[in-house]
Protein backbone atom coordinates (compact mmCIF):
# COMPACT_ATOMS: atom_id res chain seq x y z
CA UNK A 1 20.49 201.54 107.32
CA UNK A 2 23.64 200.92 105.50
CA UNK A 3 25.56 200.68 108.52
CA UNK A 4 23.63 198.00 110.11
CA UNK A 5 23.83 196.07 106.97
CA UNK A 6 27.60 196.39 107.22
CA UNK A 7 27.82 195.30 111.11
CA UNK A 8 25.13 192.29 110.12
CA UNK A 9 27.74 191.73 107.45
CA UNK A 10 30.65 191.80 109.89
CA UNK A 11 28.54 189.44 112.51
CA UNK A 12 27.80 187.24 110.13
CA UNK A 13 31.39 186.62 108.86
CA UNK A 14 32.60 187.10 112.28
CA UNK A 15 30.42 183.99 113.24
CA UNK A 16 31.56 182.36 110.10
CA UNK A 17 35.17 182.97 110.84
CA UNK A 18 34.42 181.18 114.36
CA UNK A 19 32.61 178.60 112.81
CA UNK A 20 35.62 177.51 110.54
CA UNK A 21 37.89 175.74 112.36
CA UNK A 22 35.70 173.46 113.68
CA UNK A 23 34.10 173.09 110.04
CA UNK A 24 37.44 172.29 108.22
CA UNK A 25 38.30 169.86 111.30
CA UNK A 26 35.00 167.95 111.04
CA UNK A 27 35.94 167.68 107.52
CA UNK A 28 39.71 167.19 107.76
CA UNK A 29 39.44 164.52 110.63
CA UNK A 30 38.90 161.78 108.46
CA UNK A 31 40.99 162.32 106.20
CA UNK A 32 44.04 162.76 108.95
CA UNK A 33 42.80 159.64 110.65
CA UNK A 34 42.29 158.04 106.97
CA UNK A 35 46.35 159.39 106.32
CA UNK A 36 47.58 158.39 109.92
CA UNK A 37 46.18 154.75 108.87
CA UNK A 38 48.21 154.31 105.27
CA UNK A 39 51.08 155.76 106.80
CA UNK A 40 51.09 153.30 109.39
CA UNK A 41 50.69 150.57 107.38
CA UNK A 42 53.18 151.79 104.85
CA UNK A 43 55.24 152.00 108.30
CA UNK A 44 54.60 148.79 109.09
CA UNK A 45 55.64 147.32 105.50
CA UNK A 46 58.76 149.70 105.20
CA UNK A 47 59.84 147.97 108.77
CA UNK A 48 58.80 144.44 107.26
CA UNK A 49 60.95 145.06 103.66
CA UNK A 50 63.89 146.57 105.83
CA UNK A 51 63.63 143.62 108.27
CA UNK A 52 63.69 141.25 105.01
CA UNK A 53 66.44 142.78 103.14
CA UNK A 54 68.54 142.90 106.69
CA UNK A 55 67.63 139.32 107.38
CA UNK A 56 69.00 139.07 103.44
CA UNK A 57 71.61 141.06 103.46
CA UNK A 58 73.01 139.31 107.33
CA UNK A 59 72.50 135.60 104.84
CA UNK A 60 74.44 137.17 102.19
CA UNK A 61 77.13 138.42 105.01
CA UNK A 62 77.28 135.65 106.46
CA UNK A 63 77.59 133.88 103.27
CA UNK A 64 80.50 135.83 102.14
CA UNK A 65 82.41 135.67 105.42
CA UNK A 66 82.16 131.72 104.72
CA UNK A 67 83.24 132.00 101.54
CA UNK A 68 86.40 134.77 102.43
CA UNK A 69 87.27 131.67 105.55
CA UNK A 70 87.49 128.80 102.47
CA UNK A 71 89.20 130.53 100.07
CA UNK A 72 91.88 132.21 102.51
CA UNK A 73 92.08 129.05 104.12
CA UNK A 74 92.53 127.06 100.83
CA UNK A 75 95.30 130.20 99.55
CA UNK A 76 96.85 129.36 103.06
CA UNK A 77 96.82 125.92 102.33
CA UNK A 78 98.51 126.83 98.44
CA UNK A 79 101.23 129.24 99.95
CA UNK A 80 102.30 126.16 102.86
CA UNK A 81 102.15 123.93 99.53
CA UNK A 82 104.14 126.84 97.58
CA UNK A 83 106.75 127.25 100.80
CA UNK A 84 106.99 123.49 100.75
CA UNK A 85 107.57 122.96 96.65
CA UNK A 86 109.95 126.24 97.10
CA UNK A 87 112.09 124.61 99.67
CA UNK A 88 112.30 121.23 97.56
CA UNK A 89 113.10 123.30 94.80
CA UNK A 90 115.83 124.78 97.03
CA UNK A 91 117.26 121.46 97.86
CA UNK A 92 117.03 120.78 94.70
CA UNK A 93 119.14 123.45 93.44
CA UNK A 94 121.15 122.88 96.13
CA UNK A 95 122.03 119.20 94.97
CA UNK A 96 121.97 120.36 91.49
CA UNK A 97 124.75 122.79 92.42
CA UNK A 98 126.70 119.70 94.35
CA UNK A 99 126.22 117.80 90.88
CA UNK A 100 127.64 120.67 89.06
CA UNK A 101 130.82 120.49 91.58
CA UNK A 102 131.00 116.85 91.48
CA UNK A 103 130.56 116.97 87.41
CA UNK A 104 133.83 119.35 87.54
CA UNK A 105 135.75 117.73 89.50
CA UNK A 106 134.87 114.99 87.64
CA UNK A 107 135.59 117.01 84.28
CA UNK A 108 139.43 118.09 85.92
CA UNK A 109 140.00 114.44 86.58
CA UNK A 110 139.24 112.93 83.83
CA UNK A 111 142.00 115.70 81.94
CA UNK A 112 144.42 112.90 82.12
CA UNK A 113 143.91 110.53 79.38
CA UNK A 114 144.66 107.05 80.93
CA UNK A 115 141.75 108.34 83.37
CA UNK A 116 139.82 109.33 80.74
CA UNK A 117 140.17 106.18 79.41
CA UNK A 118 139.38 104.25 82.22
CA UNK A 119 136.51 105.75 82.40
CA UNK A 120 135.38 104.95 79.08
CA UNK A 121 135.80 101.52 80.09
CA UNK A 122 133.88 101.51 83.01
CA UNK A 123 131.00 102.73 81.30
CA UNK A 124 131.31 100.11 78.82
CA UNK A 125 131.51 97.42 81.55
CA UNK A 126 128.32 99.01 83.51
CA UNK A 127 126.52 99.16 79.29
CA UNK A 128 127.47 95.36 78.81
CA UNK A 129 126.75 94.06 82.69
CA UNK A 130 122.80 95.80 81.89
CA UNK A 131 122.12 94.73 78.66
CA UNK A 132 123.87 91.25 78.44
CA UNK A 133 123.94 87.83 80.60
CA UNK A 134 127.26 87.08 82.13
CA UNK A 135 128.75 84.71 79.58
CA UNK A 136 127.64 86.81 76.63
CA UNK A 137 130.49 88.75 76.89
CA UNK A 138 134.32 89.05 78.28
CA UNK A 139 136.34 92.01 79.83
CA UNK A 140 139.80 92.49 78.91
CA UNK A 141 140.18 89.86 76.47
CA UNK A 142 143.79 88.69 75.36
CA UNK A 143 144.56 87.65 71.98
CA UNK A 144 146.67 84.64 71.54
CA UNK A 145 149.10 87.43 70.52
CA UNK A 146 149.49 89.52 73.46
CA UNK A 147 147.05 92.04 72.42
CA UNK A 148 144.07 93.02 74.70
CA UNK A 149 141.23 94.64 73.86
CA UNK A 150 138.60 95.91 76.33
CA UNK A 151 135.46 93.75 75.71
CA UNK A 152 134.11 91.10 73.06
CA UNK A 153 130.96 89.73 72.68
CA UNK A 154 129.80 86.32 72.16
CA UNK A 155 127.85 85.63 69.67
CA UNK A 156 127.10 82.38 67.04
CA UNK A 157 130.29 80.97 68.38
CA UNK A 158 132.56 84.07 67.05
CA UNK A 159 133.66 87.30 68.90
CA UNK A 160 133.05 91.02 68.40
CA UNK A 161 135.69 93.08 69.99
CA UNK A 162 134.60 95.89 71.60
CA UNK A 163 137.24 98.86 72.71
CA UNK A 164 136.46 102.29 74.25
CA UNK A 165 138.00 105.38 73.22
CA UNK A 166 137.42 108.77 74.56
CA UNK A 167 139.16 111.61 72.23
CA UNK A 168 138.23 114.36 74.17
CA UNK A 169 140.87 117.25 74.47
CA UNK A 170 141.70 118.42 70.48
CA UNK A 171 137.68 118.09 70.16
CA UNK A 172 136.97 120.36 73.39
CA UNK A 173 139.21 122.65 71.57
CA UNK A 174 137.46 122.71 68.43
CA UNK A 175 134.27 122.93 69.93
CA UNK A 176 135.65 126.08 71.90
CA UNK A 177 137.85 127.76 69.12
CA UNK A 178 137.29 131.41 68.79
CA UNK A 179 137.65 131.48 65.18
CA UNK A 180 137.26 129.53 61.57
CA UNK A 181 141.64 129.47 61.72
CA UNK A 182 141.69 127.58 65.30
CA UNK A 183 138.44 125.68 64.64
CA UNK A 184 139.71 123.68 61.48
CA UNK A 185 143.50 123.71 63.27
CA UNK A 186 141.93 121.30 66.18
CA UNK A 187 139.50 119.67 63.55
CA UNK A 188 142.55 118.32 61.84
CA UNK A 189 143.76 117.00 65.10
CA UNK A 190 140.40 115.39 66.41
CA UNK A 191 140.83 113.55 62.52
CA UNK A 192 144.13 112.57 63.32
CA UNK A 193 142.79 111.55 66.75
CA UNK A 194 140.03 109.66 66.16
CA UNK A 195 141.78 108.30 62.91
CA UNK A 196 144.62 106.76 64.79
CA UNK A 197 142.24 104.74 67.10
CA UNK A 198 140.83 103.41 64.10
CA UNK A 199 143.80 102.12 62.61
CA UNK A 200 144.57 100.83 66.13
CA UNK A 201 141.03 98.81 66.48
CA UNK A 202 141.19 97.43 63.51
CA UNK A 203 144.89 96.27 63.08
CA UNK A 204 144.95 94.73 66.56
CA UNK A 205 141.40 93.24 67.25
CA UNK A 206 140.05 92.75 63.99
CA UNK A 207 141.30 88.62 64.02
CA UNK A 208 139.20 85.95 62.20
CA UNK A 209 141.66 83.35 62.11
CA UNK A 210 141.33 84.39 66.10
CA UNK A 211 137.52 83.55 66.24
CA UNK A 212 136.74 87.25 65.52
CA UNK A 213 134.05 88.87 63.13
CA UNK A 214 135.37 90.59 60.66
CA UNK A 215 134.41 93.87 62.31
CA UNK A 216 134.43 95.32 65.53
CA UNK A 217 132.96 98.47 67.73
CA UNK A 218 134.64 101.79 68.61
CA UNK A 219 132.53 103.02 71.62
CA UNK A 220 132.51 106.71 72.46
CA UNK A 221 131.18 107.25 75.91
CA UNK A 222 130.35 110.87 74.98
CA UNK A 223 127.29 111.42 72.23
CA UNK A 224 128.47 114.78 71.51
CA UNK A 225 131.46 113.57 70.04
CA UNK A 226 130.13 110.39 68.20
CA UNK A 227 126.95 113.01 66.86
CA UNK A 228 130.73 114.79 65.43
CA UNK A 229 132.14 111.90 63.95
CA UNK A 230 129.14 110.52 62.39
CA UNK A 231 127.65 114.32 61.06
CA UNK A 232 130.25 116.85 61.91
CA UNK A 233 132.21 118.22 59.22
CA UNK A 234 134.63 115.38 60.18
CA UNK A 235 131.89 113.38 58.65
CA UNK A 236 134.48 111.87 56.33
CA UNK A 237 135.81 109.50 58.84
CA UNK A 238 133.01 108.01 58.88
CA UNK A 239 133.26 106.25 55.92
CA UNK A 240 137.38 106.06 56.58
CA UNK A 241 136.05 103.94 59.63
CA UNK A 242 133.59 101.92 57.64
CA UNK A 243 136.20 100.94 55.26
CA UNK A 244 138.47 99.13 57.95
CA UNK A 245 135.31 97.58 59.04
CA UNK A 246 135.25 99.42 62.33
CA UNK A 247 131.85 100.94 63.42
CA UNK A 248 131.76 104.30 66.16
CA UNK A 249 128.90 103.49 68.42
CA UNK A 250 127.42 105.63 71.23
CA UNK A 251 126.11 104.53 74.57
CA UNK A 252 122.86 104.99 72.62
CA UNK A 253 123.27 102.99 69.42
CA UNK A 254 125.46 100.80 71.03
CA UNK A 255 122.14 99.95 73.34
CA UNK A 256 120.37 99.06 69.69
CA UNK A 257 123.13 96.86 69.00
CA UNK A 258 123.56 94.84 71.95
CA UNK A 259 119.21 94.70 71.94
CA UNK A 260 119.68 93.17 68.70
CA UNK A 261 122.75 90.88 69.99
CA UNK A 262 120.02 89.47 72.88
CA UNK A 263 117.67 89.08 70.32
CA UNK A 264 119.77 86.88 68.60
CA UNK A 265 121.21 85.46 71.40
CA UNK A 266 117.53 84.05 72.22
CA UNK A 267 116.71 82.89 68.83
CA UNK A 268 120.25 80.90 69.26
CA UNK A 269 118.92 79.64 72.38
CA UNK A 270 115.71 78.63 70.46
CA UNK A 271 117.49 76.54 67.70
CA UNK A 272 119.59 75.07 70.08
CA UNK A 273 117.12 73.90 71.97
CA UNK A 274 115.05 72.91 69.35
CA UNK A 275 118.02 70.70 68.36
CA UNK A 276 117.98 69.12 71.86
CA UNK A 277 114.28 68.34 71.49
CA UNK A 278 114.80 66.71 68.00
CA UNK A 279 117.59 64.82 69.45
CA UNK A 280 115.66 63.41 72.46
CA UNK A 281 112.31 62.74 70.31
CA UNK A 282 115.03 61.25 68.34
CA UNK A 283 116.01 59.09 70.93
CA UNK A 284 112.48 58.42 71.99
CA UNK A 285 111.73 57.19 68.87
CA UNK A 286 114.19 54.77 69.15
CA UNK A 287 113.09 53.61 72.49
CA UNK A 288 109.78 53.26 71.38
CA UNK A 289 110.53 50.98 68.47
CA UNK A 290 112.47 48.49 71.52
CA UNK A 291 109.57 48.83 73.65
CA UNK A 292 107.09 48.29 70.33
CA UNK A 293 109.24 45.53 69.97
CA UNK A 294 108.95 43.93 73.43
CA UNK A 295 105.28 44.48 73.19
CA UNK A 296 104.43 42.21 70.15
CA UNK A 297 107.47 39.48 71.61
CA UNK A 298 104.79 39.88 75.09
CA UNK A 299 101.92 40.18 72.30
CA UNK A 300 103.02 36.41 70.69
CA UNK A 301 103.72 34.66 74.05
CA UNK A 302 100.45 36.04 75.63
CA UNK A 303 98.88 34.53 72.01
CA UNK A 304 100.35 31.51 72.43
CA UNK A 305 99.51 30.58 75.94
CA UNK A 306 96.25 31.76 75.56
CA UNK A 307 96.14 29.03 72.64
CA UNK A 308 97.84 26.26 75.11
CA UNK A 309 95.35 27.51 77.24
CA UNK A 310 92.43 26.75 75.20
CA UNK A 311 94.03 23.33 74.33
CA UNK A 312 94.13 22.35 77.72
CA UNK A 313 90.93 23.55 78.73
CA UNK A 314 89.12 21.39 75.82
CA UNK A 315 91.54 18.47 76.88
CA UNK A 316 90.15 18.83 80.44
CA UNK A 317 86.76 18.90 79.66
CA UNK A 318 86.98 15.54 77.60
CA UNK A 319 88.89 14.36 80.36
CA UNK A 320 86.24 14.98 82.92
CA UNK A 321 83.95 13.36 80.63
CA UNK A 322 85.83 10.20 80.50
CA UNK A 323 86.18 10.26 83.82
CA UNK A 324 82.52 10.67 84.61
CA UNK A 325 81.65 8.03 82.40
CA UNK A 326 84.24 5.60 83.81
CA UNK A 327 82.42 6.44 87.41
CA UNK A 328 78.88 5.79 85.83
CA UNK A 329 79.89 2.50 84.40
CA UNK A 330 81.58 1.19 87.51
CA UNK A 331 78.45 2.02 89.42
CA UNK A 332 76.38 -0.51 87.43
CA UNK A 333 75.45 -4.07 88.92
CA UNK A 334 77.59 -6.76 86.88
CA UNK A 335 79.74 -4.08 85.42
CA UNK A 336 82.51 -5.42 83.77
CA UNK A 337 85.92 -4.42 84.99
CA UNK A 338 86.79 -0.64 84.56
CA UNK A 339 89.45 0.44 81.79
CA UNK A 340 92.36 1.37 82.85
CA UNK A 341 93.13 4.83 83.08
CA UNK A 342 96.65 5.35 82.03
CA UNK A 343 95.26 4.62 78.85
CA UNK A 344 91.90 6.80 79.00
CA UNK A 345 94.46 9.35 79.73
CA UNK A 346 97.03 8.60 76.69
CA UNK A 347 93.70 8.80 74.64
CA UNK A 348 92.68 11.75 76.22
């Protein structure tokens, strides 16, 4: 009995073991086909979001290569702009350099003093030609005396001499002196220098009984050495200079000075013009009092005759009347014999 429980048992679970798979895929068949579905559609969107951020990620690309083309075309651009400013720059060291050579040649021949000189007067010339009209000023004026000096300028009918000196070697010495002993050695001689011009200026060209100012101009082409003369610890020839009424000037102050001289010049021009105009209103004046005069003479005669003229006309107009009534009277039957009109006209 037991034993055919057992193979029931065994038949039954056998039969249940068959039946299983096709239990558990009846009940796992819609949940596959349910899974398949959201798969596929999370397919689907995965493919849509990677098709988005591709379509993105190309704009962005594409973007980027866009931007990379501008910017290494605008750094080509800056490096053919650097190339260019780098070769100007190299021509212009290049002249710079040529200036250098030309400014030491010009340095080695301007060592000789007459040179140096003649130098300073050119500059002067090229300073007075730029600031002043041509008969403001004279080049190489001569002194009744003999003595020349290398410009004056005209101003208020006087003359300020104007002479160029260019003290250059003791004070390129002194500027270059290795020591405090050599320094003040070639001070001493840039005073005794610049001293002896002084004396020179002002014993030749200072001449008021000449037409002169009192005063006249030392001009230093070179600033560095008037900036020593006027503040260097030669300072005191300064006022050595001020006391025989010469005055250092620069190309710089001297421009001040000459500004001020044009200035003058025009208010010169002013007054003397404004003399001119008093003297022709002057003379206006004068010939309209004549022509005043002529007017009232015109004035009377035109007064008169207009006063004949009104004699007359009442003169004529009694005459007419006379004459009318002469006419009337003659036309008259038994009129007597007419008057006689010499005498109608002595009446008249």
């Amino acid at each position: 009995m037991v034993v055919v429980l057992v193979i029931l048992l065994l038949a039954v679970v056998a039969a249940a073991v068959a039946l299983l798979p096709r239990i558990l895929r009846g009940a796992l068949e819609p949940l596959r086909t349910q899974t398949t579905g959201e798969l596929a559609a999370r397919n689907a969107d995965v493919e849509r979001r990677l098709q988005g951020m591709e379509r993105t990620l190309n704009d962005r690309l594409t973007d980027l290569d866009q931007k990379v083309d501008r910017r290494l075309e605008a750094s080509t651009k800056t490096a053919g702009a650097i190339h260019e400013r780098l070769g100007e720059v190299t021509r212009a060291t290049g002249e710079m350099i040529d200036r250098a050579k030309d400014l030491a040649r010009l340095e080695h021949a301007l060592r000789p003093p007459k040179a140096r000189g003649g130098f300073g007067e050119l500059l002067l010339e090229n300073l007075l030609r730029d600031r002043l009209p041509p008969d403001a000023y004279d080049l190489q004026y001569t002194f009744p005396g003999g003595e020349r000096v290398d410009a004056v300028v005209r101003a208020a009918d006087r003359l300020l001499p104007v002479d160029a000196k260019f003290p250059l070697d003791n004070f390129e010495r002194m500027v270059s002196a290795e020591d405090d002993e050599q320094r003040q050695l070639h001070e001493k001689a840039f005073g005794r220098d610049v001293k002896g011009h002084i004396d020179a200026i002002a014993s030749k060209y200072i001449r008021p009984e000449h037409g002169t100012f009192d005063f006249a101009f030392m001009y230093l082409p070179a600033e560095a050495i008037h900036y020593e003369l006027i503040s260097g610890k030669t300072g005191q020839l300064l006022a050595y200079a001020h006391e025989r009424r010469v005055f250092p000037v620069s190309a710089t102050t001297f421009s001040a000075y000459l500004q001020m001289i044009v200035l003058g010049l025009k208010g010169l021009q002013i007054e003397q013009r404004a003399q001119e105009v008093m003297a022709y209103c002057a003379a206006l004046q004068k010939d309209f009092g004549k022509f005043k005069e002529d007017f009232e003479l015109v004035g009377t005669h035109l007064s008169r005759a207009a006063s004949k003229y009104a004699e007359a006309d009442k003169r004529l107009d009694r005459l007419e009347t006379k004459l009318e009534r002469a006419t009337d009277e003659q036309a008259e039957p038994g009129a007597v014999e007419a008057p006689v009109l010499p005498r109608a006209l002595d009446a008249a």
